[in-house]
Every structure is written in C-alpha cells, then in structure tokens.
N, C-alpha and C. Protein backbone atom coordinates (compact mmCIF):
# COMPACT_ATOMS: atom_id res chain seq x y z
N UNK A 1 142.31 9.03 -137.27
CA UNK A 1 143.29 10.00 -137.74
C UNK A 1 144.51 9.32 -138.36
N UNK A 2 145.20 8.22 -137.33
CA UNK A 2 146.35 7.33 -138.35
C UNK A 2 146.60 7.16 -139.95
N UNK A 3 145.27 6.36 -139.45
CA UNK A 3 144.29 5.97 -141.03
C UNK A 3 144.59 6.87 -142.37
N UNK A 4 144.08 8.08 -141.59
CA UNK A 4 144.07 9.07 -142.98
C UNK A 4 145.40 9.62 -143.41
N UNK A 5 146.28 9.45 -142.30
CA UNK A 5 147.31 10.17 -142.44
C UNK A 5 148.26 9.08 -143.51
N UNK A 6 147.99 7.89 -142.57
CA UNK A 6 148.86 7.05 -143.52
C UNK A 6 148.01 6.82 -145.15
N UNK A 7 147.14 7.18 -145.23
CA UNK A 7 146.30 6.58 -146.39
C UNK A 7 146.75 7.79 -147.47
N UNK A 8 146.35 9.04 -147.02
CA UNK A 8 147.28 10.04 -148.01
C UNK A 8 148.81 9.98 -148.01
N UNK A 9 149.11 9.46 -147.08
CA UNK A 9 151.15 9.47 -147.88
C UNK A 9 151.23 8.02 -148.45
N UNK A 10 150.42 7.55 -148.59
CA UNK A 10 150.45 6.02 -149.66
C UNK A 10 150.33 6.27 -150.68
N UNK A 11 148.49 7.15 -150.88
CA UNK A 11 148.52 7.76 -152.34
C UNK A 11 149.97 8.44 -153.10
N UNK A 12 149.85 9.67 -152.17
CA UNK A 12 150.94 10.51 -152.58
C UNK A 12 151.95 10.01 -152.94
N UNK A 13 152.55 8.94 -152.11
CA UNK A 13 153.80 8.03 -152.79
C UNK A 13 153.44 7.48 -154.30
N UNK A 14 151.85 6.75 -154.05
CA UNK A 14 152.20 6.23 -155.34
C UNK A 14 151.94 6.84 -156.50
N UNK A 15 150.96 8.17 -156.66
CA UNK A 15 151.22 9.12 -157.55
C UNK A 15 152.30 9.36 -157.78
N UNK A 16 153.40 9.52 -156.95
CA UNK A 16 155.06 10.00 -157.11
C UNK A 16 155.72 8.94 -158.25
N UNK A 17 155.48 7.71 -157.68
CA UNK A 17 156.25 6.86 -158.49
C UNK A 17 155.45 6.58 -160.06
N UNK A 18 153.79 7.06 -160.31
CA UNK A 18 153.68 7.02 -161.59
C UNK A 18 154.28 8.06 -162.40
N UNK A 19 153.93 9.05 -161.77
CA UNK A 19 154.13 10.42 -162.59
C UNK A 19 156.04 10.14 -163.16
N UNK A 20 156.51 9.43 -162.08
CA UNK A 20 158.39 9.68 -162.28
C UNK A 20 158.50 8.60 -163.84
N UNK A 21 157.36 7.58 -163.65
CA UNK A 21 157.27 6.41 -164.41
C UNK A 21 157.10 6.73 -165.91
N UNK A 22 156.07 8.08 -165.83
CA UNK A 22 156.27 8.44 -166.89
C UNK A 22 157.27 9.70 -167.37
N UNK A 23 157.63 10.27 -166.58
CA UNK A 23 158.39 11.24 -166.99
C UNK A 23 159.51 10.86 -167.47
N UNK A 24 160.53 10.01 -166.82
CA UNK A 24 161.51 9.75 -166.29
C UNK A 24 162.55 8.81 -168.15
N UNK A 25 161.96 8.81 -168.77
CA UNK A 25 162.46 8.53 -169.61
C UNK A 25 161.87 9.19 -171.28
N UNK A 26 161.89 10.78 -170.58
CA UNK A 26 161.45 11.63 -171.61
C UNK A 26 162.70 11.74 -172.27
N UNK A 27 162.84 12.95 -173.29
CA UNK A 27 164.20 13.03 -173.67
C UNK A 27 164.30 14.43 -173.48
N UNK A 28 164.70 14.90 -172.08
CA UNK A 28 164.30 16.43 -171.57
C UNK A 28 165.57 17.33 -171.48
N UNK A 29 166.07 18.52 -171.85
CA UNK A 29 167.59 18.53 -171.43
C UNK A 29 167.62 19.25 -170.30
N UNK A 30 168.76 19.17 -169.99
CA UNK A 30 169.12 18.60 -167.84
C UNK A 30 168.32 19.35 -167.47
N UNK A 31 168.17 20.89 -167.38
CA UNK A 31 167.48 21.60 -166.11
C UNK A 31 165.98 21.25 -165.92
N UNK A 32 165.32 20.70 -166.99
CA UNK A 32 164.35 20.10 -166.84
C UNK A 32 164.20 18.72 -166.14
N UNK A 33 164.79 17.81 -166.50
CA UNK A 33 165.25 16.50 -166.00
C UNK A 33 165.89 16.87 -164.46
N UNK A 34 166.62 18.00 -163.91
CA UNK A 34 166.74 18.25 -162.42
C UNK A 34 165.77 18.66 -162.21
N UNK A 35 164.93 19.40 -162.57
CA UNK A 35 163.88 19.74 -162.12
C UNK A 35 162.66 18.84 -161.50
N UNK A 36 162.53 18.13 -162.59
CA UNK A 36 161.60 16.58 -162.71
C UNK A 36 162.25 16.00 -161.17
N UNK A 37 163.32 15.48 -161.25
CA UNK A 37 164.19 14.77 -160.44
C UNK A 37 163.66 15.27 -158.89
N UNK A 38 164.26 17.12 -158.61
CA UNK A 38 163.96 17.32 -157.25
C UNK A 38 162.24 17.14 -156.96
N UNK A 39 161.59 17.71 -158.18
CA UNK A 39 160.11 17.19 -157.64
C UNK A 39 159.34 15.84 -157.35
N UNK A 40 160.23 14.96 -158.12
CA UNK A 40 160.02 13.58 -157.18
C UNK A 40 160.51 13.45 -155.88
N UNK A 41 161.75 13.96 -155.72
CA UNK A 41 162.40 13.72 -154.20
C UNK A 41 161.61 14.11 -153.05
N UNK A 42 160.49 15.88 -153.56
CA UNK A 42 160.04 16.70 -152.26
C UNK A 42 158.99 15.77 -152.83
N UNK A 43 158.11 14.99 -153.15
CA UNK A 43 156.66 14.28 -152.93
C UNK A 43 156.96 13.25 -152.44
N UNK A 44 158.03 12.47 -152.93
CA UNK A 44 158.32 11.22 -152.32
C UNK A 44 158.58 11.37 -150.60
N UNK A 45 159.61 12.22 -150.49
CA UNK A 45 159.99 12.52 -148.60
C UNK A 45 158.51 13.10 -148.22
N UNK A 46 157.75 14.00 -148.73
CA UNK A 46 156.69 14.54 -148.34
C UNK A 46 155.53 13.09 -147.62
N UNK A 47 155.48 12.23 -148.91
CA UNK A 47 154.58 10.66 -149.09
C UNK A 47 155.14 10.34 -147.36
N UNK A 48 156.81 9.93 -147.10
CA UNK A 48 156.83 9.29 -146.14
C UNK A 48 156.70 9.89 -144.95
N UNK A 49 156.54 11.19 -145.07
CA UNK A 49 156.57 12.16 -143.96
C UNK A 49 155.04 12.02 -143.25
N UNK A 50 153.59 12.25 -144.25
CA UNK A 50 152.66 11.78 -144.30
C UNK A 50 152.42 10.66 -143.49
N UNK A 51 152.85 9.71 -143.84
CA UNK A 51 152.73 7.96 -143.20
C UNK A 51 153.60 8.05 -141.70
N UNK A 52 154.56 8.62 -141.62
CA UNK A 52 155.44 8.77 -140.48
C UNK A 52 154.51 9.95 -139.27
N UNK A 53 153.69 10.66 -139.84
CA UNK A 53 152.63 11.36 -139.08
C UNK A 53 151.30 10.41 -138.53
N UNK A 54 150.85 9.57 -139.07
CA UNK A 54 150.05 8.38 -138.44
C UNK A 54 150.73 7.64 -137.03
N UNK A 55 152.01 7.67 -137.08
CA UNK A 55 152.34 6.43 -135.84
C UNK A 55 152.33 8.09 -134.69
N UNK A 56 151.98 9.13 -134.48
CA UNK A 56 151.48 10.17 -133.86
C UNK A 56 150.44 10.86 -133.98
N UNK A 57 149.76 10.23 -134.37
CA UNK A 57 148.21 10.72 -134.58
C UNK A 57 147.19 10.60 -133.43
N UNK A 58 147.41 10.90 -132.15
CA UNK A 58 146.92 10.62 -131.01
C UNK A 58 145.68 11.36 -130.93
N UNK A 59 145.82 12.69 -131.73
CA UNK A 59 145.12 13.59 -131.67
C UNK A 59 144.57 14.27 -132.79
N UNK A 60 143.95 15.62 -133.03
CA UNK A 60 143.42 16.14 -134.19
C UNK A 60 144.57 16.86 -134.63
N UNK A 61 145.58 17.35 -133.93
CA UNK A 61 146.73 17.93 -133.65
C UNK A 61 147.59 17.39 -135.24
N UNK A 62 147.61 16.15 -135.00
CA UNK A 62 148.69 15.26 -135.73
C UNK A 62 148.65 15.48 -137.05
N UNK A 63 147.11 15.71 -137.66
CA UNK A 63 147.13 15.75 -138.94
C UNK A 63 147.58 17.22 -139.55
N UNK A 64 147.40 18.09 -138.89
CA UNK A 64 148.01 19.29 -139.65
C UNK A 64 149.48 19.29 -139.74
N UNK A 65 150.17 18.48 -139.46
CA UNK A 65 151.71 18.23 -140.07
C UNK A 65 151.79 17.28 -141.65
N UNK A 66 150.46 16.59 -141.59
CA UNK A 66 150.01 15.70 -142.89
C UNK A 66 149.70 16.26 -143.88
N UNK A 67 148.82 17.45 -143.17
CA UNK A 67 148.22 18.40 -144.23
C UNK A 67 149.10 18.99 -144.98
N UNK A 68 150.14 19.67 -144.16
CA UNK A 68 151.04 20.57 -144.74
C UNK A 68 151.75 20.26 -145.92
N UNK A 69 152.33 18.56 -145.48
CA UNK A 69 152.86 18.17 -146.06
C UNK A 69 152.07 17.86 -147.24
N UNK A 70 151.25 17.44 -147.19
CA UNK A 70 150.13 16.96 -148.65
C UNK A 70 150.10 18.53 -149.38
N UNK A 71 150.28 19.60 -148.98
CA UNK A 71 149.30 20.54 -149.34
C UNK A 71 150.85 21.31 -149.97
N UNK A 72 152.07 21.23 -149.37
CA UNK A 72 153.29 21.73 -150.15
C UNK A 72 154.36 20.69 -151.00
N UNK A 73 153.63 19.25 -151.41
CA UNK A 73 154.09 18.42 -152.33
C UNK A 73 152.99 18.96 -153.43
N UNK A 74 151.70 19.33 -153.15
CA UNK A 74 151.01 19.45 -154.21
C UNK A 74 151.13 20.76 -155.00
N UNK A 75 151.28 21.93 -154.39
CA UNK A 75 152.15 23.12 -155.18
C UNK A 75 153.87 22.41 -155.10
N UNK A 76 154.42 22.59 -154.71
CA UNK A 76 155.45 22.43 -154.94
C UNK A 76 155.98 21.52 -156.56
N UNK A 77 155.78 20.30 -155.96
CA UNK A 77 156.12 18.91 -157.10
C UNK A 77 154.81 19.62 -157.98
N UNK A 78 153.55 19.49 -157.87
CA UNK A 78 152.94 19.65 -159.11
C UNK A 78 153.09 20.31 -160.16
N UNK A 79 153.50 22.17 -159.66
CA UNK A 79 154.12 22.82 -160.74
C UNK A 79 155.26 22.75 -161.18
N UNK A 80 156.04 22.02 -160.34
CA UNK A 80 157.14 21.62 -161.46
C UNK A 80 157.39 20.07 -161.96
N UNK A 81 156.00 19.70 -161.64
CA UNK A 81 155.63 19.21 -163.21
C UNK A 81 155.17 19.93 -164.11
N UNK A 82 154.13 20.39 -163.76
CA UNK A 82 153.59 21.04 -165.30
C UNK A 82 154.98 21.72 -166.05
N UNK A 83 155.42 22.54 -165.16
CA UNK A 83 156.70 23.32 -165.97
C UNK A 83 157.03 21.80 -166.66
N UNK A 84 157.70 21.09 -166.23
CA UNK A 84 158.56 19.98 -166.86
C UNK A 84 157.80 19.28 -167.89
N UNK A 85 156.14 18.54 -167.97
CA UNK A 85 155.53 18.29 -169.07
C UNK A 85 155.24 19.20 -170.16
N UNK A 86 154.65 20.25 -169.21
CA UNK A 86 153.95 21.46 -170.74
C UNK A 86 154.65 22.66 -170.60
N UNK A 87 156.10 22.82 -170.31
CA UNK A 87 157.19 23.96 -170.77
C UNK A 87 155.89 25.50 -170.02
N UNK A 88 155.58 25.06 -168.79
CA UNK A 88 154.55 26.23 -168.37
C UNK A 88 155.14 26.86 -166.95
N UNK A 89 155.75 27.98 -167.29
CA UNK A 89 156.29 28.34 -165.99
C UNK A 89 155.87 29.37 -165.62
N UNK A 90 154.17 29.82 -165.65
CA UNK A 90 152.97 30.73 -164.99
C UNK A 90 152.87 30.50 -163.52
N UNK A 91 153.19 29.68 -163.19
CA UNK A 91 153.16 29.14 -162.02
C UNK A 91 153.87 29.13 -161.41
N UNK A 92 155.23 29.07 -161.68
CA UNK A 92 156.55 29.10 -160.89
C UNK A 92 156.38 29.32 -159.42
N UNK A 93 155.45 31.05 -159.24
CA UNK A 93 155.48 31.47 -157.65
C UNK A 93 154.78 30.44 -157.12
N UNK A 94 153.96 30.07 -157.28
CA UNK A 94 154.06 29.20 -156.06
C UNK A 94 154.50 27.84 -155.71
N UNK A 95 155.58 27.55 -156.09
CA UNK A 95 156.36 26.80 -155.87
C UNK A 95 156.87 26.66 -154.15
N UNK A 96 157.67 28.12 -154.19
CA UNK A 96 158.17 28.43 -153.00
C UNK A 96 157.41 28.31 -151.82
N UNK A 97 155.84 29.04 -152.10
CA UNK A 97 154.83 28.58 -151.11
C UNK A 97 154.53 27.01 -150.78
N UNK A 98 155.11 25.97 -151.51
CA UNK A 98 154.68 24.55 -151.59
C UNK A 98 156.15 24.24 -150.50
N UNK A 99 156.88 24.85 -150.45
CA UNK A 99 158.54 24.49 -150.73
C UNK A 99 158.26 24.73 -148.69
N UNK A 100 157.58 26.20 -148.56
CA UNK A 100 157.78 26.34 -147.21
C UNK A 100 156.72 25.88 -146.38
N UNK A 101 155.43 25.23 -146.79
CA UNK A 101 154.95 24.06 -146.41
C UNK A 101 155.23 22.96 -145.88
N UNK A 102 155.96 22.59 -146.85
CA UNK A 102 156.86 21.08 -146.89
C UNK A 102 157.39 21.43 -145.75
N UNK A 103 158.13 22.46 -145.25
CA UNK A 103 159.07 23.05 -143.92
C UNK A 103 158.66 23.27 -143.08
N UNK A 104 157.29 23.84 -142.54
CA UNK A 104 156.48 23.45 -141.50
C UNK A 104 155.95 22.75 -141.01
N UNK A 105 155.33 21.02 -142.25
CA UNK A 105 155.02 20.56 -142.34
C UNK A 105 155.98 19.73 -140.99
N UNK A 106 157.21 19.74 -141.31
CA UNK A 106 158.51 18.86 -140.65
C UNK A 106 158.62 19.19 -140.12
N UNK A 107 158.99 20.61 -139.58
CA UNK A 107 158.92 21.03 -138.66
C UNK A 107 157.87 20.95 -136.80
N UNK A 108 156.25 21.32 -137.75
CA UNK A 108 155.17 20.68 -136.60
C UNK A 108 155.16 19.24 -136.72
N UNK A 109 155.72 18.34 -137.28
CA UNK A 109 155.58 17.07 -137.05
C UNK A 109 156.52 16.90 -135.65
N UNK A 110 157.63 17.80 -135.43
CA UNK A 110 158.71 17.90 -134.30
C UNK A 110 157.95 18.39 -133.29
N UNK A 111 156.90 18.79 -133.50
CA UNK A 111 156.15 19.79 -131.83
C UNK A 111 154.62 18.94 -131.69
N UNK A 112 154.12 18.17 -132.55
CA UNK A 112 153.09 17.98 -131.78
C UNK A 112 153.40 16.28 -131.35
C-alpha cells in the first residue's frame, strides 16, 4: 500500500511540474495565469499529500485519503487546465467537486 501511495504522488508531482513547464511561460493575461498558478499549487500539495499518505499506510484504510487526493487534483487542476490551454470552460462544475476532494482527502488523512 506505501508503495502505491507514494508512487502516485511522485507521478502526480511530476506531471505537475511538466504541465507548469509548459504552461508557465505562455503569454496568458492574469486571470488565466492565476488560474494556471492555483492549479499547480492544488496538484503539487495534492502530489505531497499522496506521498505523505504512504508513511501511514498500515492498512487498506490509508489509501482512500490518496485516492481522494489523486482523484480531486485530477478534476480540479485538470480542468483548469484545459480552461487555461484551450479557453474551455464546459467544465468549470466540476472543479468544485475536485476542490472538495482535495478536502476530504486531508481531512481522512487526519482520521485514519
């Protein structure tokens, strides 16, 4: 269980840091570029949150705080990328659903 936990917030980190690699010196104006910005921040904390769920992985328990977290960086940060690469904001709602993931995610990492 460690294993996996830490092995998906490695990925996830380092997807974070390509995607920023390329974004990050678009020529975007600001609300896009904040936008870009906070969705690196929630994948990146999400990535270490992930890896920080392995050193408690005692159990089967442990990974559904991994999950969460994997599962509300990937709505969350993903659609606002797309919004931020391809100007697509169909998606917007579920953002928030990614957003309160991420919040349970941290949250059950505190209870199990």
């Amino acid at each position: 269980m460690s294993g996996l936990c830490f092995r998906l917030g490695a990925i996830n980190a380092g997807a974070s840091v390509f995607i920023y690699a390329m974004g990050s010196h678009r020529p975007w104006e600001i609300d896009r570029k904040m936008i870009f910005s906070k969705a690196f921040e929630m994948q990146m904390s999400s990535s270490i949150g992930m890896m920080l769920c392995s050193l408690r992985a005692k159990n089967k328990m442990a990974l559904l705080p991994a999950l969460l977290l994997f599962i509300g960086s990937s709505l969350f940060s993903g659609f606002a990328y797309n919004r931020c690469f391809n100007d697509d904001k169909k998606y917007n709602y579920l953002m928030p659903i990614g957003g309160m993931c991420i919040i349970s995610g941290w949250g059950m990492m505190a209870l199990v």
